[in-house]
C-alpha atoms as a PDB file:
ATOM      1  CA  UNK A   1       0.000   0.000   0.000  1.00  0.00           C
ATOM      2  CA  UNK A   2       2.771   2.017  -0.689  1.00  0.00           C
ATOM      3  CA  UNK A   3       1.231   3.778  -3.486  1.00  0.00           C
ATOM      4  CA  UNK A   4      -1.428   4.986  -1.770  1.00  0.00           C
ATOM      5  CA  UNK A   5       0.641   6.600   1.397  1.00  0.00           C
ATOM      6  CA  UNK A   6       2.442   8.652  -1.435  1.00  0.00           C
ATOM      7  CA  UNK A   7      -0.393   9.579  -2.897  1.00  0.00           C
ATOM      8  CA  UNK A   8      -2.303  10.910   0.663  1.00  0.00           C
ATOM      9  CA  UNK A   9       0.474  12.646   1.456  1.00  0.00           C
ATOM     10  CA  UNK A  10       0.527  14.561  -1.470  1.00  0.00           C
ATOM     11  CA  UNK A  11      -3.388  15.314  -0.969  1.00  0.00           C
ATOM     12  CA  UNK A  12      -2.535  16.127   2.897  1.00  0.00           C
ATOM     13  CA  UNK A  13       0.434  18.289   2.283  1.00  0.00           C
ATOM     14  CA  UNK A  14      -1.837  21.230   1.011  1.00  0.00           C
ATOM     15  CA  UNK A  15      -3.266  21.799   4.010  1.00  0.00           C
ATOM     16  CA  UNK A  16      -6.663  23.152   3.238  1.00  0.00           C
ATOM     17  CA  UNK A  17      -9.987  21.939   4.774  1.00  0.00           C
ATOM     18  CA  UNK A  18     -11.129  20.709   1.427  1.00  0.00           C
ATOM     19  CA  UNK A  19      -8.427  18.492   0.524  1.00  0.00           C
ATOM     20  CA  UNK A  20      -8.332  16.952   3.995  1.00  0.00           C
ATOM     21  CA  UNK A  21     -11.670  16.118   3.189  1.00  0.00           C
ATOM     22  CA  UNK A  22     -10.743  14.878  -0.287  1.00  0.00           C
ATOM     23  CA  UNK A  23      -7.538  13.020   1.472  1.00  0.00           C
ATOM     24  CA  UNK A  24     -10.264  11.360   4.106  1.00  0.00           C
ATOM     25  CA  UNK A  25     -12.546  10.311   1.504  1.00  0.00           C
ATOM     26  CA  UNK A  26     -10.013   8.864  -0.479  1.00  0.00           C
ATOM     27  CA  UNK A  27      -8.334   7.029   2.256  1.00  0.00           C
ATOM     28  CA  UNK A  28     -11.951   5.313   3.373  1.00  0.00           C
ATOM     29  CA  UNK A  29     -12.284   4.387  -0.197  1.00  0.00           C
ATOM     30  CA  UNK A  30      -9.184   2.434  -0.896  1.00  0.00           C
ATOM     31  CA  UNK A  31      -9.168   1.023   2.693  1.00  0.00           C
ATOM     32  CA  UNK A  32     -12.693   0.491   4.082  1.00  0.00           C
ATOM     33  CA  UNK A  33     -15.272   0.709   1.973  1.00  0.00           C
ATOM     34  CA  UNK A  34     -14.688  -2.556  -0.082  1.00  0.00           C
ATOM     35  CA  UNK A  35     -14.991  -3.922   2.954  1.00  0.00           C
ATOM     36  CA  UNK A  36     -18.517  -2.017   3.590  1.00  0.00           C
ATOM     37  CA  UNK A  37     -19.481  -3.256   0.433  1.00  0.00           C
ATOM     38  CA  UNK A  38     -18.445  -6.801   0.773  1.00  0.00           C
ATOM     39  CA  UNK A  39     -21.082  -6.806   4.179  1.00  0.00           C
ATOM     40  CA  UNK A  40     -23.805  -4.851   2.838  1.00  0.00           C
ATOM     41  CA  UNK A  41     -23.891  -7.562  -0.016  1.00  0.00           C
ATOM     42  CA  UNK A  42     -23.754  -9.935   1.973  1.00  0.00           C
ATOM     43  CA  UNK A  43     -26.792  -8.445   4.101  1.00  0.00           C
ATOM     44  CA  UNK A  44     -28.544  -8.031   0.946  1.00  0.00           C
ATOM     45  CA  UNK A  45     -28.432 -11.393  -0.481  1.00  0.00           C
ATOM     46  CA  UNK A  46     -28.939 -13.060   2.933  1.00  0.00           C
ATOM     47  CA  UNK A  47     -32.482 -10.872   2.960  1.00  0.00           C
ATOM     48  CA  UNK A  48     -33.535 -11.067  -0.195  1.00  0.00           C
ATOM     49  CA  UNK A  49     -32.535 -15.072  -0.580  1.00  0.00           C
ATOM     50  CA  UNK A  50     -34.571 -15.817   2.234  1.00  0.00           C
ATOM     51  CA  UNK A  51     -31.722 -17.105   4.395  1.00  0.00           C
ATOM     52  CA  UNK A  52     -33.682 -16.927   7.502  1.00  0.00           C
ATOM     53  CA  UNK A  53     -35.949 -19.975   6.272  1.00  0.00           C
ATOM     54  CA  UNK A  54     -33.027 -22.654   6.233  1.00  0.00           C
ATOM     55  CA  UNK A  55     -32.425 -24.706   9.388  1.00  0.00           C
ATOM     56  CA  UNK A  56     -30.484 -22.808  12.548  1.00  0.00           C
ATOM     57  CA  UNK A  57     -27.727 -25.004  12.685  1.00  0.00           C
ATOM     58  CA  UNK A  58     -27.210 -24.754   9.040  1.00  0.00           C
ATOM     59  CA  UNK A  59     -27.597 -20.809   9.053  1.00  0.00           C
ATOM     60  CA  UNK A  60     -25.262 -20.759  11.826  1.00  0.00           C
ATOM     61  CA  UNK A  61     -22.655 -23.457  10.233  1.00  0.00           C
ATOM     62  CA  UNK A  62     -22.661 -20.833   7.245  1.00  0.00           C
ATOM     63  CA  UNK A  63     -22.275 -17.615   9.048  1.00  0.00           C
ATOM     64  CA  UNK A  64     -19.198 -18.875  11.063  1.00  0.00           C
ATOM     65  CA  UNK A  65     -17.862 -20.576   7.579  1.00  0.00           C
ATOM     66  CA  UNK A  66     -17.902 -16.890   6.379  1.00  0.00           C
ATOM     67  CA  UNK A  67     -16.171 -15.155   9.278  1.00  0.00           C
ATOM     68  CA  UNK A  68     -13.898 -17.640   9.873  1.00  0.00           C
ATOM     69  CA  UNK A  69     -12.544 -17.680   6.106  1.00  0.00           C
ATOM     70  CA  UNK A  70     -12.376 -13.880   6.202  1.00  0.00           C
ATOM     71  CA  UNK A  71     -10.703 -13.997   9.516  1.00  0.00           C
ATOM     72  CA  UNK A  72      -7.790 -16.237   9.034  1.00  0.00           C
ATOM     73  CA  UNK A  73      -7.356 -15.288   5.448  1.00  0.00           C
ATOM     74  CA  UNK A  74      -6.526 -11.348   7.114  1.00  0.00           C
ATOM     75  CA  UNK A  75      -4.032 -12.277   9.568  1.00  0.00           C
ATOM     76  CA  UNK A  76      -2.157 -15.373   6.798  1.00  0.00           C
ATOM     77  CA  UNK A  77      -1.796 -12.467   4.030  1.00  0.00           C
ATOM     78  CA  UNK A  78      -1.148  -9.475   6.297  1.00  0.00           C
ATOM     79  CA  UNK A  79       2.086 -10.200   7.144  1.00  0.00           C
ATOM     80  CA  UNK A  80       3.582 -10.483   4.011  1.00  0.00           C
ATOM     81  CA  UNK A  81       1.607  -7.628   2.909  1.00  0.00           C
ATOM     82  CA  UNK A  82       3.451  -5.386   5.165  1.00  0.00           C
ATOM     83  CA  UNK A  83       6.891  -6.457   3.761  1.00  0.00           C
ATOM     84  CA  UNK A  84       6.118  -6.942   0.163  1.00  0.00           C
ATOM     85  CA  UNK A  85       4.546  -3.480   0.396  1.00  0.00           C
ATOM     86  CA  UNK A  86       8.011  -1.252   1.564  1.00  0.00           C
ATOM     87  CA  UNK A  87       9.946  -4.074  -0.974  1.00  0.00           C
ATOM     88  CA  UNK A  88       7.818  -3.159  -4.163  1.00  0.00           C
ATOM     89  CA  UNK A  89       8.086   0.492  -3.168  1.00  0.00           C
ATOM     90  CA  UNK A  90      12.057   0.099  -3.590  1.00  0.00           C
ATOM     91  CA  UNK A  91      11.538  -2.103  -6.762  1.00  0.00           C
ATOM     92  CA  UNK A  92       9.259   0.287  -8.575  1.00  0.00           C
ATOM     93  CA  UNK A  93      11.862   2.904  -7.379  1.00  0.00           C
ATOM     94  CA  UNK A  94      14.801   1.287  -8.285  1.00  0.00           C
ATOM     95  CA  UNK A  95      12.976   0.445 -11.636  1.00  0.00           C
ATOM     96  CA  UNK A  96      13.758  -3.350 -11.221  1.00  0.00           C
ATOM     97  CA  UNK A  97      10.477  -4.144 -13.048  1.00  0.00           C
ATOM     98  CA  UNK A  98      11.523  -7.812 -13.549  1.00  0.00           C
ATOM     99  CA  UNK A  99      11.918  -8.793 -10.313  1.00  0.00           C
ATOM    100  CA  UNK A 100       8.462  -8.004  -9.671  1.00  0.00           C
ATOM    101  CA  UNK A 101       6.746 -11.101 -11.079  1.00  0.00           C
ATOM    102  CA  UNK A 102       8.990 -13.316  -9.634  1.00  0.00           C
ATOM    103  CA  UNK A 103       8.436 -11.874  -5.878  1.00  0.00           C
ATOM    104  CA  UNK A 104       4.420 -12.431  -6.852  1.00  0.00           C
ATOM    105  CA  UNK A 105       4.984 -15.893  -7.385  1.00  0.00           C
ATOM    106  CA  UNK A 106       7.323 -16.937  -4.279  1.00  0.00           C
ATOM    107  CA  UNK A 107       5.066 -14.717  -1.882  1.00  0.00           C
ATOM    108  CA  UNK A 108       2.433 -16.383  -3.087  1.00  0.00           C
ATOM    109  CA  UNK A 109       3.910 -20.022  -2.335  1.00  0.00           C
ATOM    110  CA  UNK A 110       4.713 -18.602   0.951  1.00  0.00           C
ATOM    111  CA  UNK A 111       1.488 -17.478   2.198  1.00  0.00           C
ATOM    112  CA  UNK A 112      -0.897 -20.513   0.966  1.00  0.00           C
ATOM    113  CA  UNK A 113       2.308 -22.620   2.765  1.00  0.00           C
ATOM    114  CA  UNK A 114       1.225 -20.549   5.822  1.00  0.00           C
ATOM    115  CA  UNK A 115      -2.180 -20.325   5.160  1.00  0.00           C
ATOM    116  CA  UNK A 116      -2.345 -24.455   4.843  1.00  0.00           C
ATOM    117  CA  UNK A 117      -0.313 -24.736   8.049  1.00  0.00           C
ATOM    118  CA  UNK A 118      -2.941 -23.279   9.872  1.00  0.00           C
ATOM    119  CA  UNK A 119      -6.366 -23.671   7.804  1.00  0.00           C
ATOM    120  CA  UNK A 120      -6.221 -27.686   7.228  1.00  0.00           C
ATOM    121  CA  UNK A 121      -5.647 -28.017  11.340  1.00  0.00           C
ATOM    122  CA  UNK A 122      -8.458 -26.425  11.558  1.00  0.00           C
ATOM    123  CA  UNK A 123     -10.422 -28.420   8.672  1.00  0.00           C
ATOM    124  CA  UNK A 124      -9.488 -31.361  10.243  1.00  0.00           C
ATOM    125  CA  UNK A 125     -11.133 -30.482  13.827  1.00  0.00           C
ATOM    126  CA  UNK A 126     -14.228 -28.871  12.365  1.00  0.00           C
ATOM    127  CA  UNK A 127     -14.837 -32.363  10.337  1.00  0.00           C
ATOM    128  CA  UNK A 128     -13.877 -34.802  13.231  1.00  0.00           C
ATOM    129  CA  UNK A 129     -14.857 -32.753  16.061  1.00  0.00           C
ATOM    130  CA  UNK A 130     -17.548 -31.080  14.827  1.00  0.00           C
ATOM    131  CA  UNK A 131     -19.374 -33.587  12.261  1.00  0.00           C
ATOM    132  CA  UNK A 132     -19.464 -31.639   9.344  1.00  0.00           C
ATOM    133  CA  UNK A 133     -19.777 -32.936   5.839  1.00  0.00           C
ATOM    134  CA  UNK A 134     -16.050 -33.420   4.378  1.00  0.00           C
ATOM    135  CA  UNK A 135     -17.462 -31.788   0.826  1.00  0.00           C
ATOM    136  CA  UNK A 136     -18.788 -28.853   2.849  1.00  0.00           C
ATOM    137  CA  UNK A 137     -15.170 -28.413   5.043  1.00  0.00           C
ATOM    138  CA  UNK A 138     -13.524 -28.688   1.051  1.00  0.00           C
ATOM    139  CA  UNK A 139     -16.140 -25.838  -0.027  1.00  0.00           C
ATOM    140  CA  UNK A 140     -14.698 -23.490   3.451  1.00  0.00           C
ATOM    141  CA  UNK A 141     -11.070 -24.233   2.304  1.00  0.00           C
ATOM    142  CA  UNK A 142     -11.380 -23.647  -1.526  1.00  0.00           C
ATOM    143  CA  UNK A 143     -12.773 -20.277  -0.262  1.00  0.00           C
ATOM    144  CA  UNK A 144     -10.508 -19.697   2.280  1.00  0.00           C
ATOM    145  CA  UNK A 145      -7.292 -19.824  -0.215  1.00  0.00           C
ATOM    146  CA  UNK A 146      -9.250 -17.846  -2.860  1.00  0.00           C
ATOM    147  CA  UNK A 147      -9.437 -15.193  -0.323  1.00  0.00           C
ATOM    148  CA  UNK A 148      -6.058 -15.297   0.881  1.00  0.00           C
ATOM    149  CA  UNK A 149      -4.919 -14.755  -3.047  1.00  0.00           C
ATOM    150  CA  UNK A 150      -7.459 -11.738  -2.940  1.00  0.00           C
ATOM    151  CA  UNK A 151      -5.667 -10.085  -0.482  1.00  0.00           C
ATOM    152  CA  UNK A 152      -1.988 -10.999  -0.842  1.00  0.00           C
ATOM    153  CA  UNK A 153      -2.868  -9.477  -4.636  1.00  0.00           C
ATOM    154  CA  UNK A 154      -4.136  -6.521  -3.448  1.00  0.00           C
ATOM    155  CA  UNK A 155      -0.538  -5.352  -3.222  1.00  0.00           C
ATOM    156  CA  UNK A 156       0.764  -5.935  -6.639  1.00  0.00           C
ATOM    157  CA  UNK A 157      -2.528  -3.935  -7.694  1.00  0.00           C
ATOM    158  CA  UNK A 158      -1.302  -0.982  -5.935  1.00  0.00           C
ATOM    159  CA  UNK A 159       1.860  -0.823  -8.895  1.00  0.00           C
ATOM    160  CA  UNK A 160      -0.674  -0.314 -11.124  1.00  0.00           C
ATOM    161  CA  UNK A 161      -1.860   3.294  -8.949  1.00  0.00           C
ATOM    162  CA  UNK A 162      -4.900   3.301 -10.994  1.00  0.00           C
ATOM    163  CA  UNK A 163      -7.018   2.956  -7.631  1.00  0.00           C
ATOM    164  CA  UNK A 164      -9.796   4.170  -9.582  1.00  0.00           C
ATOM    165  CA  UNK A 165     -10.502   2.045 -12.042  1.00  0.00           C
ATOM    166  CA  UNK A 166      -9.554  -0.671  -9.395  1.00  0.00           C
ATOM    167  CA  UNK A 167     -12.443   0.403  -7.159  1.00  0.00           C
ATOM    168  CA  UNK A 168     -14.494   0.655 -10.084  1.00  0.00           C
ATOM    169  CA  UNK A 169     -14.275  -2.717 -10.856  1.00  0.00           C
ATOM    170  CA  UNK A 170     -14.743  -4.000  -7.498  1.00  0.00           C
ATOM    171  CA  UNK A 171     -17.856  -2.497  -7.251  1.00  0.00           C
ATOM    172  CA  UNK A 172     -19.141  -3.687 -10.625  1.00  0.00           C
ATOM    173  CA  UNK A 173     -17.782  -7.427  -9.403  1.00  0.00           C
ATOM    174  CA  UNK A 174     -19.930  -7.125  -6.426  1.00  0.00           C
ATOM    175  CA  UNK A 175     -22.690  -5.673  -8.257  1.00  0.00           C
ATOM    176  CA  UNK A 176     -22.423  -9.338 -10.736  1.00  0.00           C
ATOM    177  CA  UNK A 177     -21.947 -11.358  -7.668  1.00  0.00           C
ATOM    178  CA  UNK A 178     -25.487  -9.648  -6.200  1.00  0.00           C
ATOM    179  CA  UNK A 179     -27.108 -10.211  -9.497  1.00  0.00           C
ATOM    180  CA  UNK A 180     -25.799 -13.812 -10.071  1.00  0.00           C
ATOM    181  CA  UNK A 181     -26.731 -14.489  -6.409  1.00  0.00           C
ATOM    182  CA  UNK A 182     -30.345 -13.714  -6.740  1.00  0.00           C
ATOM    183  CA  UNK A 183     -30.315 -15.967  -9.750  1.00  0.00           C
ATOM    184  CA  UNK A 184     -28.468 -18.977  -9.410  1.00  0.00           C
ATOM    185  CA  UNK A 185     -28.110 -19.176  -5.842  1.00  0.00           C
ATOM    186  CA  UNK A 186     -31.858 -18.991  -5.083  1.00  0.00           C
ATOM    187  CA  UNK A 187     -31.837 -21.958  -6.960  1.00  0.00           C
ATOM    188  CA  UNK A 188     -28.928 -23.804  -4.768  1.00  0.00           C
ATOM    189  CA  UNK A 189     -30.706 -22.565  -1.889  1.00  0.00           C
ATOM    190  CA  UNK A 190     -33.920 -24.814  -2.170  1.00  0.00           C
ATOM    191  CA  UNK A 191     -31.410 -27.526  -3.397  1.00  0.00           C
ATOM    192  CA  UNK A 192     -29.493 -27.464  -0.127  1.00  0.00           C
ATOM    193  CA  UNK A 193     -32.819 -27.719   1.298  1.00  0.00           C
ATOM    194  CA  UNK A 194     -33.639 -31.374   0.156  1.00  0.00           C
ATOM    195  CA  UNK A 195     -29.989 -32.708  -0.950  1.00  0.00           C
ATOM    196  CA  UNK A 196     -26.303 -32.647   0.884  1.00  0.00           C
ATOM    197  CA  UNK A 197     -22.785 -30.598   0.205  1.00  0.00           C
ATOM    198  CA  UNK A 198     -21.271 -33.704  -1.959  1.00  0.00           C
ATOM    199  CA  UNK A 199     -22.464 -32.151  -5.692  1.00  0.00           C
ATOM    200  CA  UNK A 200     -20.411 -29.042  -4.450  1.00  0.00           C
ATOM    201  CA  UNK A 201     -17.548 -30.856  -3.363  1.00  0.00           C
ATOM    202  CA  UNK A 202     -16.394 -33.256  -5.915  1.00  0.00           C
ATOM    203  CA  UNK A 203     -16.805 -29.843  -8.306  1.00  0.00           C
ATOM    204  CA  UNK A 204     -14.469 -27.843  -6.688  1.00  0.00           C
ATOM    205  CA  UNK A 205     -12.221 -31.044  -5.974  1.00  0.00           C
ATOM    206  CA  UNK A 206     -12.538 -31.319 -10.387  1.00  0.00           C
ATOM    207  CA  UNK A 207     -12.050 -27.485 -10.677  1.00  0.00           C
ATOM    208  CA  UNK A 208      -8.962 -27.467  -7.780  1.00  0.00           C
ATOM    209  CA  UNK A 209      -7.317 -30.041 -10.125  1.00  0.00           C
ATOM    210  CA  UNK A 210      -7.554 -28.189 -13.426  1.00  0.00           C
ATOM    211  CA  UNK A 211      -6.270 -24.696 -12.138  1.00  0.00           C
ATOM    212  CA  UNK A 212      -3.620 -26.883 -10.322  1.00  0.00           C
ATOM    213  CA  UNK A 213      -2.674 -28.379 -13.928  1.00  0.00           C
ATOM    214  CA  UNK A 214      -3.111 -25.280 -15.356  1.00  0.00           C
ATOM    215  CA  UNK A 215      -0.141 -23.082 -13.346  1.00  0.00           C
ATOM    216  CA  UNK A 216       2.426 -26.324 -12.943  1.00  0.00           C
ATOM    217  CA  UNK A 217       2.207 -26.569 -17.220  1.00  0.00           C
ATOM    218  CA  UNK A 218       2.468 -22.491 -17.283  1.00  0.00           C
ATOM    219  CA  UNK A 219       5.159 -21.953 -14.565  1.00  0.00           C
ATOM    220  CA  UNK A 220       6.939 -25.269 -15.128  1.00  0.00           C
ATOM    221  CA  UNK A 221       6.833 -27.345 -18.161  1.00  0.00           C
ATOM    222  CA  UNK A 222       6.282 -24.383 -20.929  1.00  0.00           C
ATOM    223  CA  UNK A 223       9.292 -22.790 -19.088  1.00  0.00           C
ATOM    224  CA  UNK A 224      11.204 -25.415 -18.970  1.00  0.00           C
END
């Protein structure tokens, strides 16, 4: 997030009411407010999906799947977030473009290393200990990682310092993900209803093992 401290300070260093204002706005923007957006979706769907009418237990097994994924995913990517940030500032500086791509990729190994180390533990208890469905724990961890990419990505995006076309594209993903939600998963909703998590799970097992394929042939064999 180095990008963006430059750029506040250069909105801050005026000094005037108004662009403190601007420089507050800004800063919520590019910090907060996906965040905001990400509940109030959330909110949205769970209202308008009729989330209330599925069993407790299963209402409450969902809710803690989404905290918990948003949780650990945080505190796995935010460390290395906080050094790749100062190290791409002296890249970009430096203009050692090239070694940029190659830092993506190692960081990357390096926090879904950490981000196994201490997600499948907890897989493993929440199956055993806790009965739940083995496709449904698979569903939590497939979303767990994706997350974790999110935000150790969120970094690299900042080279690009076009934060608004970034936030303008989060908001139109969100705004697909509300409209696809209403359609499709109103659907998986009353199928959930009268059927278990194993459809689900051997799909993202199939889709897990094609992405998988997919980088080892880019990174390794075409390179090779």
């Amino acid at each position: 997030m180095a990008g963006i401290g430059v750029r506040l300070n250069r909105i801050f260093e005026k000094n005037t009411l108004t662009t403190n204002l601007v420089g507050f706005f800004y800063s919520t923007v590019v910090t907060v407010a996906p965040m905001f957006v990400i509940i109030i979706n959330l909110i949205l769907m769970e209202y308008l999906l009729d989330f209330a009418s599925v069993g407790y237990v299963t209402r409450e097994l969902f809710s803690c799947t989404i905290l918990y994924t948003f949780i650990f995913s945080l505190l796995t990517a935010s460390p290395f977030n906080a050094v790749l940030s100062r190290y791409m500032s002296d890249v970009i500086y430096e203009e050692r473009y090239q070694d940029i791509l190659p830092c993506y990729h190692i960081g990357m190994l390096l926090n879904i290393g950490l981000s196994c180390l201490l997600g499948i533990p907890f897989c493993l208890w929440e199956h055993f200990v806790g009965k739940v469905p083995t496709a449904y724990v698979f569903c939590g961890f497939c979303g767990y990682i994706s997350l974790v990419l999110v935000f150790y990505s969120m970094i690299y995006l900042s080279i690009c310092k076009d934060y608004q076309r970034i936030s303008q594209y989060f908001f139109f993903g969100m705004l697909v993900a509300f409209a696809v939600s209403i359609f499709a998963i109103k659907f998986l909703m009353q199928y959930i209803k009268k059927h278990d998590f194993k459809a689900f799970g051997w799909y993202r097992i199939v889709l897990g093992v094609i992405v998988l394929l997919y980088f080892v042939i880019k990174t390794v064999i075409l390179k090779a």
